[in-house]
C-alpha atoms as a PDB file:
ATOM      1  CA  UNK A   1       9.594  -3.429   2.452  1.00  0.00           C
ATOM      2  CA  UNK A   2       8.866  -0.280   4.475  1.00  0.00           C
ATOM      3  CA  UNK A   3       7.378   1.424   1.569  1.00  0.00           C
ATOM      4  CA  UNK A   4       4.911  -1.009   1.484  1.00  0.00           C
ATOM      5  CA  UNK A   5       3.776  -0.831   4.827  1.00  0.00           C
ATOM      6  CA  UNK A   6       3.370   2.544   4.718  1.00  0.00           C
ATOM      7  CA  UNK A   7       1.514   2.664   1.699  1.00  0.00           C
ATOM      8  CA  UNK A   8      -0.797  -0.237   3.226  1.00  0.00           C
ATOM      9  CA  UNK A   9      -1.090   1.998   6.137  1.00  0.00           C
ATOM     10  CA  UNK A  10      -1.863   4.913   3.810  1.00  0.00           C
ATOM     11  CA  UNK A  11      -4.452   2.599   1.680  1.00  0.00           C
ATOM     12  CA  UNK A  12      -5.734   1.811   5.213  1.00  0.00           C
ATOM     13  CA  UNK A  13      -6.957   5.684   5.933  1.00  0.00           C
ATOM     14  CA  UNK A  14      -8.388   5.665   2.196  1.00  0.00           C
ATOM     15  CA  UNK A  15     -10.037   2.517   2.159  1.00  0.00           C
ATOM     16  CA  UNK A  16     -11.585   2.695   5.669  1.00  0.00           C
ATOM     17  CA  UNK A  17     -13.248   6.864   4.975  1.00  0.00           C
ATOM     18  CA  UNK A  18     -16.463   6.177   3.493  1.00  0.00           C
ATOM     19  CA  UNK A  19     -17.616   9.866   3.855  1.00  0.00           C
ATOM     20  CA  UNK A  20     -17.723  11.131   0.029  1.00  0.00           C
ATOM     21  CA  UNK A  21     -18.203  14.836   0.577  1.00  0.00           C
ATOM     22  CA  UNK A  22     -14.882  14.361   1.937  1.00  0.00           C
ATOM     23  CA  UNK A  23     -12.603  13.198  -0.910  1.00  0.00           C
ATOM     24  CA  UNK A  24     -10.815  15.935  -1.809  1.00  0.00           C
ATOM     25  CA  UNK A  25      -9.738  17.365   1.800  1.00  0.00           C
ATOM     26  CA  UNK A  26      -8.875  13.316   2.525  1.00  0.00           C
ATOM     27  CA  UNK A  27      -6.685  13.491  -0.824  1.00  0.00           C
ATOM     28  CA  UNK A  28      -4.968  16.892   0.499  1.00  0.00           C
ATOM     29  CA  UNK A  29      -4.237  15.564   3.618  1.00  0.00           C
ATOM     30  CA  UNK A  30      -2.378  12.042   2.457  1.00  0.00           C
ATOM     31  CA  UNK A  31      -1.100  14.148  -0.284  1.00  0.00           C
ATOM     32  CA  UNK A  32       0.336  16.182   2.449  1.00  0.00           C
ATOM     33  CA  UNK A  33       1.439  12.877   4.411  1.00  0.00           C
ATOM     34  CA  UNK A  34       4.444  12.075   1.226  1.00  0.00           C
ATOM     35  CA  UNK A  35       5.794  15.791   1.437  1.00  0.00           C
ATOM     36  CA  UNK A  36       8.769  15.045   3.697  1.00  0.00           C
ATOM     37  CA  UNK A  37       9.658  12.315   0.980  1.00  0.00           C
ATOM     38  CA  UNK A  38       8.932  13.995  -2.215  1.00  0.00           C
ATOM     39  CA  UNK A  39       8.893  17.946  -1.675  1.00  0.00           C
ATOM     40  CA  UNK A  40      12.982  18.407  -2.377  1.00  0.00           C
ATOM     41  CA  UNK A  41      12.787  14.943  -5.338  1.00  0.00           C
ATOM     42  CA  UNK A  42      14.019  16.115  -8.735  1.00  0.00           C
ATOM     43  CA  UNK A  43      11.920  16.489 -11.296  1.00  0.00           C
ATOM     44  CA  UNK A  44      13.601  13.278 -13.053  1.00  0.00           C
ATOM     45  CA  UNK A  45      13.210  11.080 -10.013  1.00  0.00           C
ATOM     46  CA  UNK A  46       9.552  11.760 -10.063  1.00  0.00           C
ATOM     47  CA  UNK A  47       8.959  11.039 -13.573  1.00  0.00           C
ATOM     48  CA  UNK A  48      10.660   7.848 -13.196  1.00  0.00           C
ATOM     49  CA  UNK A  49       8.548   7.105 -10.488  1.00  0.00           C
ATOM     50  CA  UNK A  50       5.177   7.798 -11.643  1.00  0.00           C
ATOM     51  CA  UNK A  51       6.344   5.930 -14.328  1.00  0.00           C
ATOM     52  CA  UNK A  52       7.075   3.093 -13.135  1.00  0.00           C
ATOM     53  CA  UNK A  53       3.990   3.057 -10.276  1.00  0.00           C
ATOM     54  CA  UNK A  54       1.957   2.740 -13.434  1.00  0.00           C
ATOM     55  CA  UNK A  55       3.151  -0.118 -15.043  1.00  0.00           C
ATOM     56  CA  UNK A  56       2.364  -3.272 -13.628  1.00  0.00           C
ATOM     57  CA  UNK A  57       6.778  -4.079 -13.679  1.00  0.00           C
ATOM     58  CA  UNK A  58       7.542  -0.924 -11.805  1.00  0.00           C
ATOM     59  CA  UNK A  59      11.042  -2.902 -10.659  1.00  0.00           C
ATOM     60  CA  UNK A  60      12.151  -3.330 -13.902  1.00  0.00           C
ATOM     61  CA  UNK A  61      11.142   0.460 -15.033  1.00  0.00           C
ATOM     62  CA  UNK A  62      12.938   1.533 -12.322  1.00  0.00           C
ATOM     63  CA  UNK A  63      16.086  -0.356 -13.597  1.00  0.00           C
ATOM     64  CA  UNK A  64      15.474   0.618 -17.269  1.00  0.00           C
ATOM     65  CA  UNK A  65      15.052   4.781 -16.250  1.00  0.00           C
ATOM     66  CA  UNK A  66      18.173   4.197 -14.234  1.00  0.00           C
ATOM     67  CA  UNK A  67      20.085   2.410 -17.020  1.00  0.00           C
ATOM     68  CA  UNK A  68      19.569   5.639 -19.378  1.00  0.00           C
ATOM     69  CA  UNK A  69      21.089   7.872 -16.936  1.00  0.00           C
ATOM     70  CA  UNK A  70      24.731   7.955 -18.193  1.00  0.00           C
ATOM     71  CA  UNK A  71      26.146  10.197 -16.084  1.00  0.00           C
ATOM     72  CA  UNK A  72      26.934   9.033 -12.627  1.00  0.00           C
ATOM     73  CA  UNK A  73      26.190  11.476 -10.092  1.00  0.00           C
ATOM     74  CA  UNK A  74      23.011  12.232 -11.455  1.00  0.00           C
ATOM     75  CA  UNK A  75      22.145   8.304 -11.476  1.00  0.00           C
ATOM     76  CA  UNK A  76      22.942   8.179  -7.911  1.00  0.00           C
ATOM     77  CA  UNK A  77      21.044  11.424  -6.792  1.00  0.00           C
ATOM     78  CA  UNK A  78      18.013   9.867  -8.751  1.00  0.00           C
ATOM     79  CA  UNK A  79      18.789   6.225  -6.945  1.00  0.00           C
ATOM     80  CA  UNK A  80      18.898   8.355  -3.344  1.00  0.00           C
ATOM     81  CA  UNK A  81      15.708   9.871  -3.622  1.00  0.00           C
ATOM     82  CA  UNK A  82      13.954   6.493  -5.011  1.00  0.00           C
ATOM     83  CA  UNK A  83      15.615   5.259  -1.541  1.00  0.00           C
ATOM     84  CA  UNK A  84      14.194   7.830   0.752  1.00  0.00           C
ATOM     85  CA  UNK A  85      10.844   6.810  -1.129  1.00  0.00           C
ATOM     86  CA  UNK A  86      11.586   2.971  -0.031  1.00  0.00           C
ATOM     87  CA  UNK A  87      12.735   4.365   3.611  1.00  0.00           C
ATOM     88  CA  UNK A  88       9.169   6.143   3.685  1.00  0.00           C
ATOM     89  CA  UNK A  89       7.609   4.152   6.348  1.00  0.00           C
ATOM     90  CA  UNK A  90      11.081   5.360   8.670  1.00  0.00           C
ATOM     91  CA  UNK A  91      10.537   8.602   7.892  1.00  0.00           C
ATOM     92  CA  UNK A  92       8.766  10.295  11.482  1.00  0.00           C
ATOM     93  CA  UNK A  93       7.327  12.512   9.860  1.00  0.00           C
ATOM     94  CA  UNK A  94       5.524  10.590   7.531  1.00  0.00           C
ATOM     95  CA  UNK A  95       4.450   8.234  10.304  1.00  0.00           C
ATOM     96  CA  UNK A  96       3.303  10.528  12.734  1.00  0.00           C
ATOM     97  CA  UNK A  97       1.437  12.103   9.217  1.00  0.00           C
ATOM     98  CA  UNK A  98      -0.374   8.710   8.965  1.00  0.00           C
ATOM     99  CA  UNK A  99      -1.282   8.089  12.889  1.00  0.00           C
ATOM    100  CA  UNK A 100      -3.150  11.492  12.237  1.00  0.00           C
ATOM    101  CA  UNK A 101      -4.871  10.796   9.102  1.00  0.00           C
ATOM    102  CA  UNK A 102      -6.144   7.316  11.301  1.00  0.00           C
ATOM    103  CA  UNK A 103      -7.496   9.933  14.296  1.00  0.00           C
ATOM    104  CA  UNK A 104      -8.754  11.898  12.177  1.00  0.00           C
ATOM    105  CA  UNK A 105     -10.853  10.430   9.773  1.00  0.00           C
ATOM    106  CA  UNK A 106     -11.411   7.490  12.252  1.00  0.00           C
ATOM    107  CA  UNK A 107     -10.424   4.520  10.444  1.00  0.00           C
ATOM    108  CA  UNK A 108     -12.367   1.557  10.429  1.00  0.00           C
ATOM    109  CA  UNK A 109     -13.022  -1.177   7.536  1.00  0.00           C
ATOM    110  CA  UNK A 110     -12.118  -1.027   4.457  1.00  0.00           C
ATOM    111  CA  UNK A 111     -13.667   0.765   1.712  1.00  0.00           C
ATOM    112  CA  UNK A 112     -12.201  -0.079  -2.340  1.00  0.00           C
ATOM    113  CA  UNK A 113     -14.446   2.640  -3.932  1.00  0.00           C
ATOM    114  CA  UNK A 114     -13.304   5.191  -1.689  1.00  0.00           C
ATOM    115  CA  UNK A 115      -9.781   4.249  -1.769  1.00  0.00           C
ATOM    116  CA  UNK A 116     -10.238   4.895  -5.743  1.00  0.00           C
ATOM    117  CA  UNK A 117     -11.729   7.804  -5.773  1.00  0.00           C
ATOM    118  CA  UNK A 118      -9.207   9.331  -3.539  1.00  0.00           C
ATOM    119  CA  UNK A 119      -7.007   8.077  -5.216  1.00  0.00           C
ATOM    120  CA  UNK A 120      -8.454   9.528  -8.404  1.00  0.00           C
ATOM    121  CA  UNK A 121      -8.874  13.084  -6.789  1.00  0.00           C
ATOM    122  CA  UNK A 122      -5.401  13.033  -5.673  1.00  0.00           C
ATOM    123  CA  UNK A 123      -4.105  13.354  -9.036  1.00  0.00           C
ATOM    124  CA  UNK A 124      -6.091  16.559  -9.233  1.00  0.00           C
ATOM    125  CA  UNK A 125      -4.007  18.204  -5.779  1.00  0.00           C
ATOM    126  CA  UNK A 126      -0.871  20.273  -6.906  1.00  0.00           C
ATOM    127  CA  UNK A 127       2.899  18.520  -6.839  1.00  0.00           C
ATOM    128  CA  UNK A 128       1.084  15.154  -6.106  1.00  0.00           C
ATOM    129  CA  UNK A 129       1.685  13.066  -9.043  1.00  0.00           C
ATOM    130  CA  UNK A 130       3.944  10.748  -7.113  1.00  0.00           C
ATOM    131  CA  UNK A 131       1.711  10.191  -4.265  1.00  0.00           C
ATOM    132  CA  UNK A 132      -1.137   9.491  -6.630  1.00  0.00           C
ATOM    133  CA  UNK A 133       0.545   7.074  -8.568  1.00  0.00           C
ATOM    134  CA  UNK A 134       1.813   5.213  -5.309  1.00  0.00           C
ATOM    135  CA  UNK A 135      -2.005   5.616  -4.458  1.00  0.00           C
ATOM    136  CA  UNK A 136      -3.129   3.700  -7.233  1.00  0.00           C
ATOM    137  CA  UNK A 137      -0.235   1.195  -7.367  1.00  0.00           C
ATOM    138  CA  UNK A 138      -1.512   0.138  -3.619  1.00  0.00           C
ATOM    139  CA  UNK A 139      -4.816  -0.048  -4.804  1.00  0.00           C
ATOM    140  CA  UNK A 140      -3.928  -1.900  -7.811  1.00  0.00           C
ATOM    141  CA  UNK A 141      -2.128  -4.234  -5.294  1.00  0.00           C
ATOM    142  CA  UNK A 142      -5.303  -4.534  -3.009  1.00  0.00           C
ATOM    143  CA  UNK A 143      -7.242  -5.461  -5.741  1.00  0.00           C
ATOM    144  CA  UNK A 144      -4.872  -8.273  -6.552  1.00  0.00           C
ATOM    145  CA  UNK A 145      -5.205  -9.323  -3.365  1.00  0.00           C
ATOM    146  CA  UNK A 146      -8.834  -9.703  -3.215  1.00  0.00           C
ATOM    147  CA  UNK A 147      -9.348  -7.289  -0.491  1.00  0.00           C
ATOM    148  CA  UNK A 148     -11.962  -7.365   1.806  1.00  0.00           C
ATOM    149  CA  UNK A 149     -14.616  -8.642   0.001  1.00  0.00           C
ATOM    150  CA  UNK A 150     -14.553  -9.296  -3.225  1.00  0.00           C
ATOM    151  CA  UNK A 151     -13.626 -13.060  -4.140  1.00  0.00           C
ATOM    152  CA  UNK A 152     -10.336 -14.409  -4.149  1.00  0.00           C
ATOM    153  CA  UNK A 153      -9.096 -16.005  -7.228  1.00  0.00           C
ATOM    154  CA  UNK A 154      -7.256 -19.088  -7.561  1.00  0.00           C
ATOM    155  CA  UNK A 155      -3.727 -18.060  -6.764  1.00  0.00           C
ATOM    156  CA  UNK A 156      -4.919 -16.401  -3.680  1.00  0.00           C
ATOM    157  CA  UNK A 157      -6.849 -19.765  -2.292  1.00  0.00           C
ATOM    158  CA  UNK A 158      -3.248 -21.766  -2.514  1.00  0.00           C
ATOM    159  CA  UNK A 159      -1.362 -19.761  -0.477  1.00  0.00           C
ATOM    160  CA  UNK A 160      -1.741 -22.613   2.565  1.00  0.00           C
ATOM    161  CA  UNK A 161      -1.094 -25.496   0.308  1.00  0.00           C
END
């Protein structure tokens, strides 16, 4: 999925800034990086979305939220912009957002805390809810992961078996 890439490559710019005077402007800025795909989004779609980036099923709210629409244009203008939101990491000018974000706050390793506490203080930015929530989801998802350090659990060892 593009979206995922994109938020990996997002995560990538939180995790890796380990300057933490700098949380808030680093929250702005990748705050700024999901206005192309969110600044025109009804106010439904990004309900549904924040929604379901908090839930660990977010697939299945996402099909629930779209089941209670009943009428049928608005359940497709809700289903486009959850697209555009999928189509993120195609979007130029959310790339060439991201390539910035790496100059400028010179990504390098990985950083959990960080990624948290941006992630945290990007709730706190205006109209940013669903960039937050996609913030945490990919941190959520890092942490199930493992990471970088931390230790992997079982179902992470058995992944070359």
């Amino acid at each position: 999925m593009k979206r995922i890439s994109t938020l990996a490559a997002l995560s990538l710019v939180l995790f890796a800034c380990t300057n933490n005077n700098k949380t808030a402007e680093i929250a702005e800025d990748v705050c700024g990086c999901f206005e192309p795909v969110t600044e025109d989004m009804s106010s439904r779609t990004k309900k549904i979305l924040v929604k379901a980036f908090n839930d660990d099923s977010p697939q299945e709210v996402i099909a629930t939220e779209l089941n209670k629409i009943k009428d049928e244009d608005e359940r497709a203008k809700v289903t486009e912009e959850m697209q555009a939101v999928s189509n993120m990491g195609s979007n130029a000018k959310v790339e060439k957002c991201v390539k910035n974000l790496k100059k400028k706050y010179k990504v390098k390793d990985k950083d959990k805390k960080m990624a948290k506490e941006i992630a945290n203080e990007m709730q706190d930015v205006d109209d940013c809810d669903v960039a937050a929530a996609m913030m945490k989801m990919a941190s959520r998802m890092e942490e199930e992961r493992g990471g970088d350090d931390e230790e992997a659990t079982d179902d992470e060892t058995t992944d070359n078996e």
